[in-house]
C-alpha atoms as a PDB file:
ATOM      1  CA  UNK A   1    -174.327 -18.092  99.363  1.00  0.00           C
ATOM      2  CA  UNK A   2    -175.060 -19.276  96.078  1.00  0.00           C
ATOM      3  CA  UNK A   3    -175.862 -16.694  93.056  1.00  0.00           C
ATOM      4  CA  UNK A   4    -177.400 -17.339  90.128  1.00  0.00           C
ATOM      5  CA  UNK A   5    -175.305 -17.987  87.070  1.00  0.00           C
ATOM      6  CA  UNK A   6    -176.220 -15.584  85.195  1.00  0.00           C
ATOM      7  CA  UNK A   7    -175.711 -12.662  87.969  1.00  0.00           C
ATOM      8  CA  UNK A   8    -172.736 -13.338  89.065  1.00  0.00           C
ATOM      9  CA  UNK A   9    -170.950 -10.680  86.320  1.00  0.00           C
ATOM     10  CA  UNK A  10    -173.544  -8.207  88.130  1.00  0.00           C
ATOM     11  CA  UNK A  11    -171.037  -8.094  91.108  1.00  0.00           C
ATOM     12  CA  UNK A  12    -167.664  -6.779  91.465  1.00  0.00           C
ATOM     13  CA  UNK A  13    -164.679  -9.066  91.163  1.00  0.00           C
ATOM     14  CA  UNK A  14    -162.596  -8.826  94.295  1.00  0.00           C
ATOM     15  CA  UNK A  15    -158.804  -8.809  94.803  1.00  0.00           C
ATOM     16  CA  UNK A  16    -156.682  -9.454  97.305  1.00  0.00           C
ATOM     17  CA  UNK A  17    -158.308  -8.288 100.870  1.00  0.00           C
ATOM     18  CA  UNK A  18    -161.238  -6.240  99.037  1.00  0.00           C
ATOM     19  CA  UNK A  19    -164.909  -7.001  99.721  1.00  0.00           C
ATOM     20  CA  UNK A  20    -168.250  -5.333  98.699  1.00  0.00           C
ATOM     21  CA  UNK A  21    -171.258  -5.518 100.087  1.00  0.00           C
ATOM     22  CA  UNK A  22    -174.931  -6.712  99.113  1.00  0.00           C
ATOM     23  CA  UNK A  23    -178.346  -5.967 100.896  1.00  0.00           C
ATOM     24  CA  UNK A  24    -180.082  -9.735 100.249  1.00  0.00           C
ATOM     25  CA  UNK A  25    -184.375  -9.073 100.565  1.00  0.00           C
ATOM     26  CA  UNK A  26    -186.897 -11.474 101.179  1.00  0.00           C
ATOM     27  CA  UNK A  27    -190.068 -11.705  99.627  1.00  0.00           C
ATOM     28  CA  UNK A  28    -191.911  -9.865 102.570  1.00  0.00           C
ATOM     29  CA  UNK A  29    -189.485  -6.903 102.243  1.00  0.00           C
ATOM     30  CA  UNK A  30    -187.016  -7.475 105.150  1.00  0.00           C
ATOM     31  CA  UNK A  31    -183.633  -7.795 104.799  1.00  0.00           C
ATOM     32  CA  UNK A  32    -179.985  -8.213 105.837  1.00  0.00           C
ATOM     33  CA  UNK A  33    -176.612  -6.648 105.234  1.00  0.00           C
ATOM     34  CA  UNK A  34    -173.946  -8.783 104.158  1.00  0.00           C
ATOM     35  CA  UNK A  35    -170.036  -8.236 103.575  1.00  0.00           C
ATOM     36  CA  UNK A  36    -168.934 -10.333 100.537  1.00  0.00           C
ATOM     37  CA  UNK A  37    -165.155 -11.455 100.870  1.00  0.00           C
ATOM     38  CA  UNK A  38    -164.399 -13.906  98.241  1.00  0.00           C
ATOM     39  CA  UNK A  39    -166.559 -15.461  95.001  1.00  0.00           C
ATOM     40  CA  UNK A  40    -165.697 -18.781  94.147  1.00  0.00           C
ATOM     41  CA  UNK A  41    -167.636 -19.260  90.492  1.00  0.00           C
ATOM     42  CA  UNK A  42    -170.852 -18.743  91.300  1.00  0.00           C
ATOM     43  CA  UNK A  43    -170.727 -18.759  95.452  1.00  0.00           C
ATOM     44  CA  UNK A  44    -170.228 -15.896  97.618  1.00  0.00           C
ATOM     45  CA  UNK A  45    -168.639 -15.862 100.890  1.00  0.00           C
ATOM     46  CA  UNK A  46    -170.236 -13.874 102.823  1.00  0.00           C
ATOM     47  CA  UNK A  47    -169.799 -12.298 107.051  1.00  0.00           C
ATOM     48  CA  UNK A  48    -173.388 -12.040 107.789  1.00  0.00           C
ATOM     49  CA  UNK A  49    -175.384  -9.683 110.069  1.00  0.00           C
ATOM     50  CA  UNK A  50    -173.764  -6.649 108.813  1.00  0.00           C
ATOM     51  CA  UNK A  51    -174.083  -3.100 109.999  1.00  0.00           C
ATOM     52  CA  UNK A  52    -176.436  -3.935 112.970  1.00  0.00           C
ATOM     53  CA  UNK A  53    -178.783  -6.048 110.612  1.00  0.00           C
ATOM     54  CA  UNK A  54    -179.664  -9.787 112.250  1.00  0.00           C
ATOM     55  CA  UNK A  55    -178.901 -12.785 110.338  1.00  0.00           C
ATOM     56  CA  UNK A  56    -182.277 -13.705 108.426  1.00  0.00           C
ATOM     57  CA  UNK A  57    -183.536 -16.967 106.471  1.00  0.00           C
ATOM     58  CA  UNK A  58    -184.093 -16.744 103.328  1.00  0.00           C
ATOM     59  CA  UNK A  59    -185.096 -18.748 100.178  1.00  0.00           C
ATOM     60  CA  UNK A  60    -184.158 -19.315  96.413  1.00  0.00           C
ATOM     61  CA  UNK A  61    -185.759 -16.322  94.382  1.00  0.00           C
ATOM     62  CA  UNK A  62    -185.146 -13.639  97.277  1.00  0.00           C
ATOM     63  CA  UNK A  63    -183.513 -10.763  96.039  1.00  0.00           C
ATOM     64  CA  UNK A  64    -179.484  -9.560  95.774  1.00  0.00           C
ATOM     65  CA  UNK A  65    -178.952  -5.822  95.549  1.00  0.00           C
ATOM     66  CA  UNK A  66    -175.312  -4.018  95.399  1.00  0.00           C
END
């Protein structure tokens, strides 16, 4: 998952076997739970579908929380 430039000090650098996780929102207000496991400049890896959310499409623009 790609993250803008200019957020990416927004989120927490991870070490080692940490994570955190983000609640990504689309523009209609729903929205899925993802664990982030490694950022790679300004790329997340991410396990999707997290804590009984479904993996969703989204689009550029939609909204990262932490």
């Amino acid at each position: 998952m790609q993250i803008s430039a200019d957020d990416i000090a927004k989120f927490p650098t991870i070490v080692g076997q940490e994570y955190f996780i983000i609640v990504v929102v689309s523009s209609d207000g729903s929205f899925e739970i993802m664990r982030v496991t490694g950022v790679t400049d300004d790329v997340f890896t991410v396990t999707r579908a997290q804590e009984g959310t479904v993996a969703k499409a989204f689009v550029t623009g939609d909204k990262v929380e932490h």
